[in-house]
PDB file of N, CA and C in Angstrom:
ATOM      1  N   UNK A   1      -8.183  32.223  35.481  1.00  0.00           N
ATOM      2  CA  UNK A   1      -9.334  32.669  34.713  1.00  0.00           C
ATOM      3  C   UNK A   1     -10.607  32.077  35.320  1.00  0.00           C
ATOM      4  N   UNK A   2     -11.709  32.817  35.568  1.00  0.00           N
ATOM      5  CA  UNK A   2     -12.789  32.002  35.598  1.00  0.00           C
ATOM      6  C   UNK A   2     -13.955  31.595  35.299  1.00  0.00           C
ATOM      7  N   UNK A   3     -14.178  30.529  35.586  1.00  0.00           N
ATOM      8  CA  UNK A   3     -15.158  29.263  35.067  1.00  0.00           C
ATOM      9  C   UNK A   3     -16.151  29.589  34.244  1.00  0.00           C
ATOM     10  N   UNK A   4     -16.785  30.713  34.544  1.00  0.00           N
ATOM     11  CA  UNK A   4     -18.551  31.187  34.559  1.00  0.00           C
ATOM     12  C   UNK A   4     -18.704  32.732  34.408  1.00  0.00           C
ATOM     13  N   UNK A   5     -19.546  33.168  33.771  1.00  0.00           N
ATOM     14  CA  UNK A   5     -19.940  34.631  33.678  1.00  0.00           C
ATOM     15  C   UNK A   5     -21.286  34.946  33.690  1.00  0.00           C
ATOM     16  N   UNK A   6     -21.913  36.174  34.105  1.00  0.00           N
ATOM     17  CA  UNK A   6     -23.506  36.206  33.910  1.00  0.00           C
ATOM     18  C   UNK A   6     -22.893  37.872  33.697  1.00  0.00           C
ATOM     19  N   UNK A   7     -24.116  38.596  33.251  1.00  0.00           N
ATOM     20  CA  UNK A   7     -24.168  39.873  32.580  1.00  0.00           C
ATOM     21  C   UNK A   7     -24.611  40.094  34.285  1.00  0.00           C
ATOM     22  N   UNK A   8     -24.478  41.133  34.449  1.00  0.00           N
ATOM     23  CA  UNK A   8     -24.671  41.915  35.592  1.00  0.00           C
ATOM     24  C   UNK A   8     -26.105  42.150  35.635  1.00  0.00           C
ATOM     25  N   UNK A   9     -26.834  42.387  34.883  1.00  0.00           N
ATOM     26  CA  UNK A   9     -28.152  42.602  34.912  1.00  0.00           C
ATOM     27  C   UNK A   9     -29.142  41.991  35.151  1.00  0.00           C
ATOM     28  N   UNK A  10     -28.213  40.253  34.122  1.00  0.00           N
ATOM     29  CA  UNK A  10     -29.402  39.475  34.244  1.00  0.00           C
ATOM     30  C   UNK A  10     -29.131  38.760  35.981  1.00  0.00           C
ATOM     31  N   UNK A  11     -28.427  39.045  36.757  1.00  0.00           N
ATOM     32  CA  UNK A  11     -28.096  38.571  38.025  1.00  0.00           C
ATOM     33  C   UNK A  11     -28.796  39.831  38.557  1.00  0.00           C
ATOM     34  N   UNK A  12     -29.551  40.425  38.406  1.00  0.00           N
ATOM     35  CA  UNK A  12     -30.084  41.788  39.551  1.00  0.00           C
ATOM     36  C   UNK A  12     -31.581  40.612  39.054  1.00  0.00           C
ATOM     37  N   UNK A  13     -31.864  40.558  37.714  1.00  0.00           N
ATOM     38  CA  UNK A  13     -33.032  40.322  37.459  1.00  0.00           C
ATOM     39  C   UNK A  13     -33.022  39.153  38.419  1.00  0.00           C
ATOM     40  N   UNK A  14     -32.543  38.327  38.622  1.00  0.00           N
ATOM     41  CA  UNK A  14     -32.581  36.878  39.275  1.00  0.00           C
ATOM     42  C   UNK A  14     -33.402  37.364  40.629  1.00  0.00           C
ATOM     43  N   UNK A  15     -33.369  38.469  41.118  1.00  0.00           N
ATOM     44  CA  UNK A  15     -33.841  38.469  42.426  1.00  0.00           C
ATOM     45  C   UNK A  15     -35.678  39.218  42.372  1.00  0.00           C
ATOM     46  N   UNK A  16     -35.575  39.154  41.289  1.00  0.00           N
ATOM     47  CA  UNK A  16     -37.234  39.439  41.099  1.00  0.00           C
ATOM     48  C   UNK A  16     -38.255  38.265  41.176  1.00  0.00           C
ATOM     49  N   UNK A  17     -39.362  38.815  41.196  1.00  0.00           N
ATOM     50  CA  UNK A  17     -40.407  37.219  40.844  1.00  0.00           C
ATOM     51  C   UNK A  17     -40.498  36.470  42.455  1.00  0.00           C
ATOM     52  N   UNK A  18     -40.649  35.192  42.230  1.00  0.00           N
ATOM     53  CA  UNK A  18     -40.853  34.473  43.217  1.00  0.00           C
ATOM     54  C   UNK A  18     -39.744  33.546  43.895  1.00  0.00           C
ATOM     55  N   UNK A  19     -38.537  34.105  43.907  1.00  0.00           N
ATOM     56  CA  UNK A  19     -37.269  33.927  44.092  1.00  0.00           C
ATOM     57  C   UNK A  19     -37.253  33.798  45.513  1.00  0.00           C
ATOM     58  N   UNK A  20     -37.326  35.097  46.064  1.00  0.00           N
ATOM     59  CA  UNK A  20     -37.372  35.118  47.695  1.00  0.00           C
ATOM     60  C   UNK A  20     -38.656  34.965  48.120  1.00  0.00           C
ATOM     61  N   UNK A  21     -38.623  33.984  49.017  1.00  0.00           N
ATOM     62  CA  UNK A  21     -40.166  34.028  49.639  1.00  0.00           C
ATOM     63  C   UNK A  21     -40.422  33.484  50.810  1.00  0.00           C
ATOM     64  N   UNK A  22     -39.481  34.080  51.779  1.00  0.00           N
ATOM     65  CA  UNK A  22     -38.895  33.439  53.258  1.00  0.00           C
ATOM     66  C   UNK A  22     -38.764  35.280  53.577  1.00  0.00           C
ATOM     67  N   UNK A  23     -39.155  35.362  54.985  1.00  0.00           N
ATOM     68  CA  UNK A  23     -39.283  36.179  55.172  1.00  0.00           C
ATOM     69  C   UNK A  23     -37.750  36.806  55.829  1.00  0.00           C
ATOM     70  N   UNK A  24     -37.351  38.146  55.840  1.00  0.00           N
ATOM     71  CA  UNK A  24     -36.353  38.426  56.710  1.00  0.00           C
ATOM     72  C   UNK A  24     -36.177  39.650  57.499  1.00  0.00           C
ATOM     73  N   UNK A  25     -35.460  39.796  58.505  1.00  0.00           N
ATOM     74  CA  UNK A  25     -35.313  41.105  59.298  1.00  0.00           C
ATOM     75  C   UNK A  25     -34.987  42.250  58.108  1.00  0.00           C
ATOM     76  N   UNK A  26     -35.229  43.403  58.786  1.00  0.00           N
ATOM     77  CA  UNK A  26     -34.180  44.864  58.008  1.00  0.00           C
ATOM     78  C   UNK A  26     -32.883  44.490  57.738  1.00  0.00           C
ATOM     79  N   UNK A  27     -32.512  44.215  58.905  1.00  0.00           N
ATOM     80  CA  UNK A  27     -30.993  44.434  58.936  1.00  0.00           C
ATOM     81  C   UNK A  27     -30.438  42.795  57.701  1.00  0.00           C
ATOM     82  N   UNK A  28     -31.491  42.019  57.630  1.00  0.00           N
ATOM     83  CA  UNK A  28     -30.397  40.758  56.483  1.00  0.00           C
ATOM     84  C   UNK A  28     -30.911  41.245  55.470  1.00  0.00           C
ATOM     85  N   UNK A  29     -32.038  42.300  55.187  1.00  0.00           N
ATOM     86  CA  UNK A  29     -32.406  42.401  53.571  1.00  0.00           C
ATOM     87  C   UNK A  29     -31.318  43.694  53.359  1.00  0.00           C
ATOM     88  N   UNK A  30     -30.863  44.753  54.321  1.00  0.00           N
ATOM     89  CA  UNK A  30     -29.872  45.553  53.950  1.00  0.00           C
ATOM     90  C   UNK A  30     -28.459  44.756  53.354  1.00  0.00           C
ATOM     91  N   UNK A  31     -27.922  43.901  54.209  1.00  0.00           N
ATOM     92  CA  UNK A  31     -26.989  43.126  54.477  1.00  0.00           C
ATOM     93  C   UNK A  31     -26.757  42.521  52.864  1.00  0.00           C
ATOM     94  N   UNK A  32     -28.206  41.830  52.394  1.00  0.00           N
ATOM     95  CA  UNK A  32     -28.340  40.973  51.301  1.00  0.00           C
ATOM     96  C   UNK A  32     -28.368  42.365  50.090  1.00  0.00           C
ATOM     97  N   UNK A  33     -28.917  43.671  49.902  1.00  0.00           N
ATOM     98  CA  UNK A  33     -28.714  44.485  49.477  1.00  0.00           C
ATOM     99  C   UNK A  33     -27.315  44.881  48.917  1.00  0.00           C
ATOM    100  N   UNK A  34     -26.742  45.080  50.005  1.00  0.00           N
ATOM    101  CA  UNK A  34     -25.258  45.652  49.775  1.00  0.00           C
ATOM    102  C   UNK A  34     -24.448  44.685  49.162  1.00  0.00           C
ATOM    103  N   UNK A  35     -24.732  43.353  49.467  1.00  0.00           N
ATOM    104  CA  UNK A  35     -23.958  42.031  48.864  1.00  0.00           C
ATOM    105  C   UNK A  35     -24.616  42.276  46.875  1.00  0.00           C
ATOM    106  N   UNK A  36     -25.636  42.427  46.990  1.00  0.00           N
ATOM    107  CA  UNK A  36     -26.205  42.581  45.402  1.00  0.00           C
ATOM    108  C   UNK A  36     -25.765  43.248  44.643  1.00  0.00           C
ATOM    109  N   UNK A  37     -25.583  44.927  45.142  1.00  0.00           N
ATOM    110  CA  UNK A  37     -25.111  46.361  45.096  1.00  0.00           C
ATOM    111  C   UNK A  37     -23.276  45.535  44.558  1.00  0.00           C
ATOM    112  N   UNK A  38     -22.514  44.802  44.897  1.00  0.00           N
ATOM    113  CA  UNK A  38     -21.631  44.525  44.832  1.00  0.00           C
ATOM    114  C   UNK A  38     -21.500  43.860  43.707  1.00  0.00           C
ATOM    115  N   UNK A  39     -22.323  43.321  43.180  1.00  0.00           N
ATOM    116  CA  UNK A  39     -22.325  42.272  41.496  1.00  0.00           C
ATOM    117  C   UNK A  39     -23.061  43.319  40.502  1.00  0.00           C
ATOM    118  N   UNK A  40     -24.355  43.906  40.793  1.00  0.00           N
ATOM    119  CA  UNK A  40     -25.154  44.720  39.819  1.00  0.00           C
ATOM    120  C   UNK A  40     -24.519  46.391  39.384  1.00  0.00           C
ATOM    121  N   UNK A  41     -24.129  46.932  40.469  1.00  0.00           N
ATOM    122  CA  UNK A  41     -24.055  48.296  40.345  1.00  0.00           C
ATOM    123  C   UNK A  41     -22.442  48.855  39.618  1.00  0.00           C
ATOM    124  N   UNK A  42     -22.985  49.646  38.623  1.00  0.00           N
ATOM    125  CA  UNK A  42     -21.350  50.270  37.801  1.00  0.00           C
ATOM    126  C   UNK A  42     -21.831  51.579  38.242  1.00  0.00           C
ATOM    127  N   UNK A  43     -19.954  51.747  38.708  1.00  0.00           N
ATOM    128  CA  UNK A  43     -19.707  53.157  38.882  1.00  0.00           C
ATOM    129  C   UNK A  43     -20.103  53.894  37.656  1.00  0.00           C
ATOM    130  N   UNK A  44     -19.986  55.580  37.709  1.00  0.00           N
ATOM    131  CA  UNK A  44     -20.178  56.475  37.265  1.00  0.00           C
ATOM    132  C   UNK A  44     -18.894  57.263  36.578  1.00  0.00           C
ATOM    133  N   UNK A  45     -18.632  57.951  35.769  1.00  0.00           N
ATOM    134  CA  UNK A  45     -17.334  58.736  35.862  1.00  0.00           C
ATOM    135  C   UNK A  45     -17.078  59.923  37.264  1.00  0.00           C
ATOM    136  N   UNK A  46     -17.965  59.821  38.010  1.00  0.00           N
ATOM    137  CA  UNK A  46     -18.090  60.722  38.915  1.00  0.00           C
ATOM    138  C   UNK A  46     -16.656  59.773  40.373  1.00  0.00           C
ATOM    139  N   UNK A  47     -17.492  58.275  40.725  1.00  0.00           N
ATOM    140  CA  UNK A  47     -17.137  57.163  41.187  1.00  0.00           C
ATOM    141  C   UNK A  47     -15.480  56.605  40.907  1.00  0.00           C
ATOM    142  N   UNK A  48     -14.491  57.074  41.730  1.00  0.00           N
ATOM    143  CA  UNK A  48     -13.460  56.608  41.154  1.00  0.00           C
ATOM    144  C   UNK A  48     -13.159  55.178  42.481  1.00  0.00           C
ATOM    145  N   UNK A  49     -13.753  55.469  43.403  1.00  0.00           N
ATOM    146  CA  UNK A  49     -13.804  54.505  44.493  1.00  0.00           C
ATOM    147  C   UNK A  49     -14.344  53.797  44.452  1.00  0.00           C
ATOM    148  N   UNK A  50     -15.459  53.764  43.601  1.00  0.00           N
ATOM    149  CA  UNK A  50     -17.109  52.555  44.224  1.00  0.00           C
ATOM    150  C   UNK A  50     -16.525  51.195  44.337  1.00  0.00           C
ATOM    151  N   UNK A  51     -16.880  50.378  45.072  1.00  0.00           N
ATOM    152  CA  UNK A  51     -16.730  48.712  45.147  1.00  0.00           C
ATOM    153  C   UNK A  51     -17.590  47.979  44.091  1.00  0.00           C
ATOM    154  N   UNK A  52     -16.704  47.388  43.262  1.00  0.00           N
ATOM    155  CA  UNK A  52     -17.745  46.861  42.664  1.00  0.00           C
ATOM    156  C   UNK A  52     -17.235  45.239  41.561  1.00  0.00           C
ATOM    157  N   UNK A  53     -18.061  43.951  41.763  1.00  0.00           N
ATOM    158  CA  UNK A  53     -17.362  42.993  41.272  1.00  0.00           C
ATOM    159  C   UNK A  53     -17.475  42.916  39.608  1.00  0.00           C
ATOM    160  N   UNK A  54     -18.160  43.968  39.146  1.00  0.00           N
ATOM    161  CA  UNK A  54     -18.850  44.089  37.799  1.00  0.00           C
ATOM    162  C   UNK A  54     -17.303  44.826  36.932  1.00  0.00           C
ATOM    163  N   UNK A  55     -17.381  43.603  35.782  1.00  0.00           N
ATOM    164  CA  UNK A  55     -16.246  44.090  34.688  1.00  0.00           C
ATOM    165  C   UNK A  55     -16.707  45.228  33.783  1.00  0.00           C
ATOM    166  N   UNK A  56     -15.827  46.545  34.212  1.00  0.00           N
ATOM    167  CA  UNK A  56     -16.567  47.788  33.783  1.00  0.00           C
ATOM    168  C   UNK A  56     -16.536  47.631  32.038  1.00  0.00           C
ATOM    169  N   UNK A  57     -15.426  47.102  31.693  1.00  0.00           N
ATOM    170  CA  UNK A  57     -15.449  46.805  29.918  1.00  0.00           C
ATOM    171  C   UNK A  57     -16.573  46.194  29.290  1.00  0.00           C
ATOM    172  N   UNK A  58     -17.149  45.208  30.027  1.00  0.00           N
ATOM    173  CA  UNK A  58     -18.341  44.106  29.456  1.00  0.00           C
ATOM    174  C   UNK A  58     -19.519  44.273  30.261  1.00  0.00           C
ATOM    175  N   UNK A  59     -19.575  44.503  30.920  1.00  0.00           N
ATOM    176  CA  UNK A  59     -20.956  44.740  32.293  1.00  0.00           C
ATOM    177  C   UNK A  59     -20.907  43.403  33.088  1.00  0.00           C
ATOM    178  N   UNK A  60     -19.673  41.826  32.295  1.00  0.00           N
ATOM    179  CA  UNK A  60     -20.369  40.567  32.895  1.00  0.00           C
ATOM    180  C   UNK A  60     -19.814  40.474  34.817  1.00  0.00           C
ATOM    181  N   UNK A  61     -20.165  39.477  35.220  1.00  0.00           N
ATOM    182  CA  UNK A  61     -19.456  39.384  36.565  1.00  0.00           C
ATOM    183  C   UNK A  61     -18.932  37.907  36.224  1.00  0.00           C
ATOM    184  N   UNK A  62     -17.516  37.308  36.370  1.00  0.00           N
ATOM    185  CA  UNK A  62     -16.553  36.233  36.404  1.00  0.00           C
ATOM    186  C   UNK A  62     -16.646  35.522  37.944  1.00  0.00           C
ATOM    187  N   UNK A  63     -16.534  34.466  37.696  1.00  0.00           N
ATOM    188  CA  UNK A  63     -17.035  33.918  38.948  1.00  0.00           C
ATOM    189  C   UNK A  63     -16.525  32.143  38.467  1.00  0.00           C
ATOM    190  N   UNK A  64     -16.113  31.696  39.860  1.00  0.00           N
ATOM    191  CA  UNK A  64     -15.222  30.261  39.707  1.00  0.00           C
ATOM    192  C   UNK A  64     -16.054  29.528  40.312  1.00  0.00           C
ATOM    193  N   UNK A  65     -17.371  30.068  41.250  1.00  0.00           N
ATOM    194  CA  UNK A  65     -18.122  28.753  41.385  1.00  0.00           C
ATOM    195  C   UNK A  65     -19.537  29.990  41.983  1.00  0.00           C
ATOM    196  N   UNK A  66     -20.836  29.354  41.557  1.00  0.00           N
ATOM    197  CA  UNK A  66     -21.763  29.765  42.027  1.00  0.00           C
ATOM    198  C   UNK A  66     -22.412  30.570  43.166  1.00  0.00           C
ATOM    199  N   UNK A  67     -21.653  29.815  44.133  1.00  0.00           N
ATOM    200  CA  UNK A  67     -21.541  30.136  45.562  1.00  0.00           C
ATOM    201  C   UNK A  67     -21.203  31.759  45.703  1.00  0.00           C
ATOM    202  N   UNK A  68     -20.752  32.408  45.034  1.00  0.00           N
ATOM    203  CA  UNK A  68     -20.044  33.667  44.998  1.00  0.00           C
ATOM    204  C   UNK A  68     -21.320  34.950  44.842  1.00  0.00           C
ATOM    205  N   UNK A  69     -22.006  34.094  44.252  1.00  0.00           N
ATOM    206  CA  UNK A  69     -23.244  35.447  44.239  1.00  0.00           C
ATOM    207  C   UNK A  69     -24.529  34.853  44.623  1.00  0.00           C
ATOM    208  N   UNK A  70     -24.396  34.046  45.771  1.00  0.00           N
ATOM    209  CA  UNK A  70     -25.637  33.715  46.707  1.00  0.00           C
ATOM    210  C   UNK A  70     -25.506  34.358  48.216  1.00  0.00           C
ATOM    211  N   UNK A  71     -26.505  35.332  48.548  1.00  0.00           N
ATOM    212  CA  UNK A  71     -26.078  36.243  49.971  1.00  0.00           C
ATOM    213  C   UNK A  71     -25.995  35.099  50.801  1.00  0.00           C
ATOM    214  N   UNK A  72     -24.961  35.231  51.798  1.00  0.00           N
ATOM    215  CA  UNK A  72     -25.422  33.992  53.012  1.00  0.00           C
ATOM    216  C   UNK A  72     -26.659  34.324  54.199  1.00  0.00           C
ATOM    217  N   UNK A  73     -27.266  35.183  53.744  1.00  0.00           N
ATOM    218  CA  UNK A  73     -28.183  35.845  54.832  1.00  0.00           C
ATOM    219  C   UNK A  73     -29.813  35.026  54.273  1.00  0.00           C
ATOM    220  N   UNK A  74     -29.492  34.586  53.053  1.00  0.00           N
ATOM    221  CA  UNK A  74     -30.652  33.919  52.441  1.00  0.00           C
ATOM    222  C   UNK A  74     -30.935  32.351  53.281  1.00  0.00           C
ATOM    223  N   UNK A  75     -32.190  31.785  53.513  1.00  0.00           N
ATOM    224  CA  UNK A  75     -32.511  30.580  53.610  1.00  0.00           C
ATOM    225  C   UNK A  75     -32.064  29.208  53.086  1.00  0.00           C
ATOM    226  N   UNK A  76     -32.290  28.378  52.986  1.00  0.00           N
ATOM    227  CA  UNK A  76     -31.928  27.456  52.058  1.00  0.00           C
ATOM    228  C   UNK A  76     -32.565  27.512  50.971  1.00  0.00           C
ATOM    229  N   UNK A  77     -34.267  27.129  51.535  1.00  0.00           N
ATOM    230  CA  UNK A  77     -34.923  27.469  50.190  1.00  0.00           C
ATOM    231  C   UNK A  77     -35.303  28.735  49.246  1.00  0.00           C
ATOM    232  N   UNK A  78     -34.477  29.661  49.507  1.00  0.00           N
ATOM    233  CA  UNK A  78     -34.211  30.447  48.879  1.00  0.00           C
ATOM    234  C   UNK A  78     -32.994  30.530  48.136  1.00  0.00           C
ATOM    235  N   UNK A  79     -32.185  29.819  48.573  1.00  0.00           N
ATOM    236  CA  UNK A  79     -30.692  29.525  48.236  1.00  0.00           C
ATOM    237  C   UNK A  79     -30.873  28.665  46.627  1.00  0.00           C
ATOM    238  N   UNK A  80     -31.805  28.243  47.288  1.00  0.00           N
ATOM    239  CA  UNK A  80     -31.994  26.678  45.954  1.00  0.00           C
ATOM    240  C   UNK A  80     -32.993  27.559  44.676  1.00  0.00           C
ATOM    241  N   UNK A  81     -33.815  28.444  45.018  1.00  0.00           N
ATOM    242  CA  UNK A  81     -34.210  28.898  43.924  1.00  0.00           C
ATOM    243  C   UNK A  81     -33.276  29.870  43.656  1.00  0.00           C
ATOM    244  N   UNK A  82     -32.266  30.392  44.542  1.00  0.00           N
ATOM    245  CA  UNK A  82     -32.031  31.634  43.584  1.00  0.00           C
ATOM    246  C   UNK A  82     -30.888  31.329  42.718  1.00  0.00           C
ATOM    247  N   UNK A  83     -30.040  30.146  43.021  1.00  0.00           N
ATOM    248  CA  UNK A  83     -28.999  29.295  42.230  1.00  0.00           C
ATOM    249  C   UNK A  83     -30.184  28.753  40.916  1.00  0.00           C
ATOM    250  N   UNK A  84     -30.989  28.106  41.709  1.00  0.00           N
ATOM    251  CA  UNK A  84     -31.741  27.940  39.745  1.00  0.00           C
ATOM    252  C   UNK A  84     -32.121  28.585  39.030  1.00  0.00           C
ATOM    253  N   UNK A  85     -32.221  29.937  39.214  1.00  0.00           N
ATOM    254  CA  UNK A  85     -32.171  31.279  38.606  1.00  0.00           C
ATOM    255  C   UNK A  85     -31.028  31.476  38.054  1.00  0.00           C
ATOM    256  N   UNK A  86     -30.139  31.482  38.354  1.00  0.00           N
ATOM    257  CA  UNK A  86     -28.378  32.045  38.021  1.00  0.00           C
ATOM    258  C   UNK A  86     -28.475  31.359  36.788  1.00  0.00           C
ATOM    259  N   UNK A  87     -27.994  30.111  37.547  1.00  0.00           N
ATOM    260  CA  UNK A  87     -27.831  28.902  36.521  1.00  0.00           C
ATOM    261  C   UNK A  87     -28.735  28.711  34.893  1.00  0.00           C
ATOM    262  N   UNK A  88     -29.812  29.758  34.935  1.00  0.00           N
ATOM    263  CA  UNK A  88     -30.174  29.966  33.480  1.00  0.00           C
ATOM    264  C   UNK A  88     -30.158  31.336  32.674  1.00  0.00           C
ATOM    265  N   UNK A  89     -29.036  31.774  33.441  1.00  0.00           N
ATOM    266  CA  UNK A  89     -28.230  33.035  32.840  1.00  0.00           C
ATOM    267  C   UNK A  89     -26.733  32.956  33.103  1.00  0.00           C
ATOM    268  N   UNK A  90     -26.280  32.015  33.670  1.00  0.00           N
ATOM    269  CA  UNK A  90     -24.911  31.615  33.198  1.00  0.00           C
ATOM    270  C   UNK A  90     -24.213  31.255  32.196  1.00  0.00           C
ATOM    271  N   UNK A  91     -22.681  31.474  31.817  1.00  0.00           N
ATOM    272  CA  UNK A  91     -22.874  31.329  30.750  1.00  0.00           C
ATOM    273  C   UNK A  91     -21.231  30.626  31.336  1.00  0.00           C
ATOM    274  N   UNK A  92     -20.699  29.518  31.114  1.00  0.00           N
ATOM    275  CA  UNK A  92     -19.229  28.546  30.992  1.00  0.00           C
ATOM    276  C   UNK A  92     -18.411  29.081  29.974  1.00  0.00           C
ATOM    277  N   UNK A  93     -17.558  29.614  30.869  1.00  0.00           N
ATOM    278  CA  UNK A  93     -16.062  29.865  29.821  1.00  0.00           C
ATOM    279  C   UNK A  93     -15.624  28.933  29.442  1.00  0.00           C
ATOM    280  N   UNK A  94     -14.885  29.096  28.149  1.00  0.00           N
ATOM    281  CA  UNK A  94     -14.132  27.649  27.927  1.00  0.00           C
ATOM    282  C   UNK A  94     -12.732  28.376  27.743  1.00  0.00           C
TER     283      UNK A  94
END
């Protein structure tokens, strides 16, 4: 079972604001895109394939340690704000 949950949404919201502020190529903001696209986005009834880490019953995403929804294409100091972002929409399973 794991540790931690955030609503899918409020983890898209995390990347708004003054979160990122290190600059990057096309190709790592696509890269960091598709990694996002992977926690935020629910299929459709259309979608019987889509990839996606989002629990279609609850909207939350389950997660055993933080690390799991930080792109590695990000900076450090971007790393460090966007974990202190998470971290106040996380929520500890017990």
């Amino acid at each position: 079972m794991a540790k931690y949950k955030i609503a899918s949404i409020d983890y898209e919201f995390c990347f708004v604001g003054e979160v990122i502020q290190d600059d990057y190529s096309q190709a790592e903001y696509s890269k960091m895109n598709d990694f996002i696209d992977k926690w935020t986005d629910m299929p459709s009834d259309r979608d019987d394939k889509f990839e996606t880490n989002v629990n279609l019953k609850d909207g939350y995403d389950y997660i055993d340690n933080i690390e799991e929804l930080v792109p590695k294409e990000l900076t450090e100091n971007d790393k460090k704000r966007l974990r202190k972002k998470i971290k106040e929409s996380l929520i500890s399973i017990d």
